[in-house]
Every structure is written in structure tokens, then in C-alpha cells.
C-alpha atoms as a PDB file:
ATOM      1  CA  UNK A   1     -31.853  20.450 -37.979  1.00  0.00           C
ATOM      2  CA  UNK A   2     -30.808  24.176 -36.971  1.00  0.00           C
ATOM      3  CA  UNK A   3     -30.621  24.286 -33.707  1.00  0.00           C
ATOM      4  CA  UNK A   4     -30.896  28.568 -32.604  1.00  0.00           C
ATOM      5  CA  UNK A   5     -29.626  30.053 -29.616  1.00  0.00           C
ATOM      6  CA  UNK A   6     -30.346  33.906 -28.557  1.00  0.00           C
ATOM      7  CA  UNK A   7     -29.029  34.890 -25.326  1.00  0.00           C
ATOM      8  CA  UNK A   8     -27.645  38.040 -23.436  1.00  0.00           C
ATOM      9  CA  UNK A   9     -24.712  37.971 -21.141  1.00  0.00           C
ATOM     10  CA  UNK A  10     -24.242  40.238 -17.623  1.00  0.00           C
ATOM     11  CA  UNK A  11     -21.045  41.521 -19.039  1.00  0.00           C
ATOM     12  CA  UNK A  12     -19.664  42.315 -22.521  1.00  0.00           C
ATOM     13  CA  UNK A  13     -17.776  39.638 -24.166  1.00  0.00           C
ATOM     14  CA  UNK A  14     -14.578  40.713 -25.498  1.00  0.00           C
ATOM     15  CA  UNK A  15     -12.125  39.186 -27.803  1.00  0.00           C
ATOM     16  CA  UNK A  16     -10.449  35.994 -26.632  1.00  0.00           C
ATOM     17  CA  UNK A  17     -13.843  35.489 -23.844  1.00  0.00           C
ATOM     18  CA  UNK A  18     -15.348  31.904 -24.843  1.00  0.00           C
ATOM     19  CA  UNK A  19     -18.756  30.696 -24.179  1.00  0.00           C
ATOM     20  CA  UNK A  20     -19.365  26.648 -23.464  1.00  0.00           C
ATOM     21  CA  UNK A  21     -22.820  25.271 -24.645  1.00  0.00           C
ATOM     22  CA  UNK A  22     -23.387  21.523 -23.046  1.00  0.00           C
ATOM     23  CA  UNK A  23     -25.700  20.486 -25.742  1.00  0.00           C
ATOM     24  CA  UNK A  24     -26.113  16.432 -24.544  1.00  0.00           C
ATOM     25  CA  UNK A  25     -27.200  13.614 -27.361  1.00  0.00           C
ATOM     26  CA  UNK A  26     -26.891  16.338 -30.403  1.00  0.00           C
ATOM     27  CA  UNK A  27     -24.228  15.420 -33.013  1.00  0.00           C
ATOM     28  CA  UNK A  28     -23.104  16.359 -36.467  1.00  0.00           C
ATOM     29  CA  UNK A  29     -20.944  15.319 -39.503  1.00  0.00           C
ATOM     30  CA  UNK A  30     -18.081  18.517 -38.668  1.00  0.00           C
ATOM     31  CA  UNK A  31     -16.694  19.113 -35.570  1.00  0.00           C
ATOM     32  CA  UNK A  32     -17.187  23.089 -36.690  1.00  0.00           C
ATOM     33  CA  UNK A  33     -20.150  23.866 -37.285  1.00  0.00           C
ATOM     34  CA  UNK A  34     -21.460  27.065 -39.072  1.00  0.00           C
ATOM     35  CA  UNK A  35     -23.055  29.894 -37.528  1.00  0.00           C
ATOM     36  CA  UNK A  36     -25.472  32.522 -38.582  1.00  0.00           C
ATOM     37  CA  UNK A  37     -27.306  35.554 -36.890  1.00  0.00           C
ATOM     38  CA  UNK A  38     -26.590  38.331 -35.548  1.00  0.00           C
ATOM     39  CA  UNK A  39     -23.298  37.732 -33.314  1.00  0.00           C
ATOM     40  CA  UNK A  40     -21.811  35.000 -35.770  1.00  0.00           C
ATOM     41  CA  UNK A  41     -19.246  37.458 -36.622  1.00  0.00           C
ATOM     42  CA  UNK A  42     -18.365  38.537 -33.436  1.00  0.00           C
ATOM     43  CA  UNK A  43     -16.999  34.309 -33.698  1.00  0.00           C
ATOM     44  CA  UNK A  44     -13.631  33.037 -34.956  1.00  0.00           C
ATOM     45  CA  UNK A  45     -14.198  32.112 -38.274  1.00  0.00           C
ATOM     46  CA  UNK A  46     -18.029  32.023 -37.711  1.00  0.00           C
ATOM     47  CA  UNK A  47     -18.095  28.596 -36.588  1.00  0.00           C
ATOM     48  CA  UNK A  48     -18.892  26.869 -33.028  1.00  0.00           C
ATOM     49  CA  UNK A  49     -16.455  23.738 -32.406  1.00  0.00           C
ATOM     50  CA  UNK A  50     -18.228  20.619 -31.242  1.00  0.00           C
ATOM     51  CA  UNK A  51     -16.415  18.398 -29.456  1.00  0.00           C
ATOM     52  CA  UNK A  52     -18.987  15.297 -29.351  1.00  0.00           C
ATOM     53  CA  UNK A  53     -17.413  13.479 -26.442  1.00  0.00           C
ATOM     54  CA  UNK A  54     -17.789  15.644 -23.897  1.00  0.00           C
ATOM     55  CA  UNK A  55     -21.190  17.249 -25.651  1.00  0.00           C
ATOM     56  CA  UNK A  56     -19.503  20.702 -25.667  1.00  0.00           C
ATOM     57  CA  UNK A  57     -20.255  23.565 -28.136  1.00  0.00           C
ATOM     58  CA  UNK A  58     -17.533  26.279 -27.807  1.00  0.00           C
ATOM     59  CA  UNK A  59     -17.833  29.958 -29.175  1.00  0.00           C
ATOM     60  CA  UNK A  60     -14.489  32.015 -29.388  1.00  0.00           C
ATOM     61  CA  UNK A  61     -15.245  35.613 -29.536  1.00  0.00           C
ATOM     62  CA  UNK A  62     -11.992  37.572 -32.153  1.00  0.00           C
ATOM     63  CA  UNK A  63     -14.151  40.673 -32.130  1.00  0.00           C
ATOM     64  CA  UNK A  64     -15.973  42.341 -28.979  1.00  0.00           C
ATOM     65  CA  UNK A  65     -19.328  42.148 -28.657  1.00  0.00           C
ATOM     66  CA  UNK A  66     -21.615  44.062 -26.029  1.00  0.00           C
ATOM     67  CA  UNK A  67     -24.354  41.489 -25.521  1.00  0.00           C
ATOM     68  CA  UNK A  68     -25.239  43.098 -22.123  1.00  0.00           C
ATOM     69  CA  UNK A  69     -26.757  45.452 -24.516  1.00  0.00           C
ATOM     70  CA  UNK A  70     -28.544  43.240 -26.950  1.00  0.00           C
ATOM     71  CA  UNK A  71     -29.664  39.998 -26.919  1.00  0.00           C
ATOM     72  CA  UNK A  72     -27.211  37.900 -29.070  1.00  0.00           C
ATOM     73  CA  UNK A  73     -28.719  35.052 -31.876  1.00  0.00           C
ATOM     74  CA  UNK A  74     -26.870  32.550 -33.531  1.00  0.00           C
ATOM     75  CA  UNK A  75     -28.241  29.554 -35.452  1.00  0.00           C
ATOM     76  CA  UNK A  76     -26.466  25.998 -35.397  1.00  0.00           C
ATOM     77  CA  UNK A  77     -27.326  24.642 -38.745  1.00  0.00           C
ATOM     78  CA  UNK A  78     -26.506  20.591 -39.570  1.00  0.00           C
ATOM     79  CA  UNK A  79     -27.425  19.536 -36.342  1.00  0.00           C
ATOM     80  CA  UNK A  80     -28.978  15.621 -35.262  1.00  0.00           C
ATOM     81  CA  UNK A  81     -31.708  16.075 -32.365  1.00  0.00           C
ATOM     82  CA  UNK A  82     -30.557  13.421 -29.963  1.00  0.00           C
ATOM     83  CA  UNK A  83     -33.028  10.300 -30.096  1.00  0.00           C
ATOM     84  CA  UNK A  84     -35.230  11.374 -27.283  1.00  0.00           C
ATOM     85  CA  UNK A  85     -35.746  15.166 -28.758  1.00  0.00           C
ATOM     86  CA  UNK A  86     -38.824  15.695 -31.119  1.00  0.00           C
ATOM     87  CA  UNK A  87     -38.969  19.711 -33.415  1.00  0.00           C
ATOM     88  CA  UNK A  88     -40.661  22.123 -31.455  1.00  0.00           C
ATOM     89  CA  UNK A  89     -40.709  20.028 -28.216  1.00  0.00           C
ATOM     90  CA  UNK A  90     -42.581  22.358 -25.915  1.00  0.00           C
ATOM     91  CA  UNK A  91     -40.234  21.124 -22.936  1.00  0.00           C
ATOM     92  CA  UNK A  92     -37.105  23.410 -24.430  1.00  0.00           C
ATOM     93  CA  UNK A  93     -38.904  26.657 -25.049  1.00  0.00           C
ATOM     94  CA  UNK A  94     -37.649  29.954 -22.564  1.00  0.00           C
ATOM     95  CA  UNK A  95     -40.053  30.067 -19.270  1.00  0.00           C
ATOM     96  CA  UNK A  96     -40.620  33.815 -19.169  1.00  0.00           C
END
């Protein structure tokens, strides 16, 4: 499963600024995981680390990236939806 993210922050994130994802019950087989879209290479390496215990997803910024300005999409691929998580279940979709 890909599992995509798009967000924009109330500040610019500049290099060495890390964003934490608590992403409960997913897994994978790497503990880095491979990103696409539009900020991955604003990322070290263009990769996420997951660190399963604590359900973490971490995102270290080497480059700065205004996403105060733009909304900022990245796209998790080789994900497992946790047991209780169907695709396209309505519940995670953005209330707007």
C-alpha cells in the first residue's frame, strides 16, 4: 500500500527541521522507506525512517523548503494498513 501525505506547515521548514508522523498499526519490510512527490527532495536521501516500536515516521529536511507557501505531498510506498484499516476508508479522508 502507498500511504500519501500532503500537508502545509505555518512556517518554512529549513534544513536540519524534522517532522514526526505517529502512524499507529502500519508497518513495513525497511525501516526507510521511499518517498515520492513533490517535497521528497527537500528529504535526506528521500526516505522517511520508520521506527515501528514507537509507530514514528520521521522526515529530515537537508534542503529548505517553504511549505507555508505550498502545500507539500509525499507518498509512502511499501506500506501494511494496520489490521483494522480497509483502502479508501472514508473515516481518514481531510474534513474541510
Amino acid at each position: 500500500v502507498t500511504v500519501h501525505l500532503a500537508f502545509m506547515t505555518n512556517r518554512p521548514m529549513f534544513a536540519g527541521t524534522k517532522i514526526y508522523f505517529k502512524i499507529p498499526g502500519f508497518s513495513s519490510q525497511r525501516t526507510r522507506i521511499p518517498l515520492t512527490g513533490n517535497a521528497a527532495k527537500f528529504i535526506y536521501r528521500e526516505t522517511a525512517v520508520l521506527d515501528l516500536p514507537e509507530n514514528l515516521v520521521t522526515l529530515s529536511f537537508n534542503k529548505s523548503f517553504y511549505s507555508d507557501e505550498q502545500v507539500a505531498t509525499l507518498s509512502m510506498s511499501g506500506m501494511f494498513l494496520p489490521p483494522a484499516l480497509y483502502k479508501n476508508d472514508p473515516s481518514l479522508q481531510p474534513i474541510s
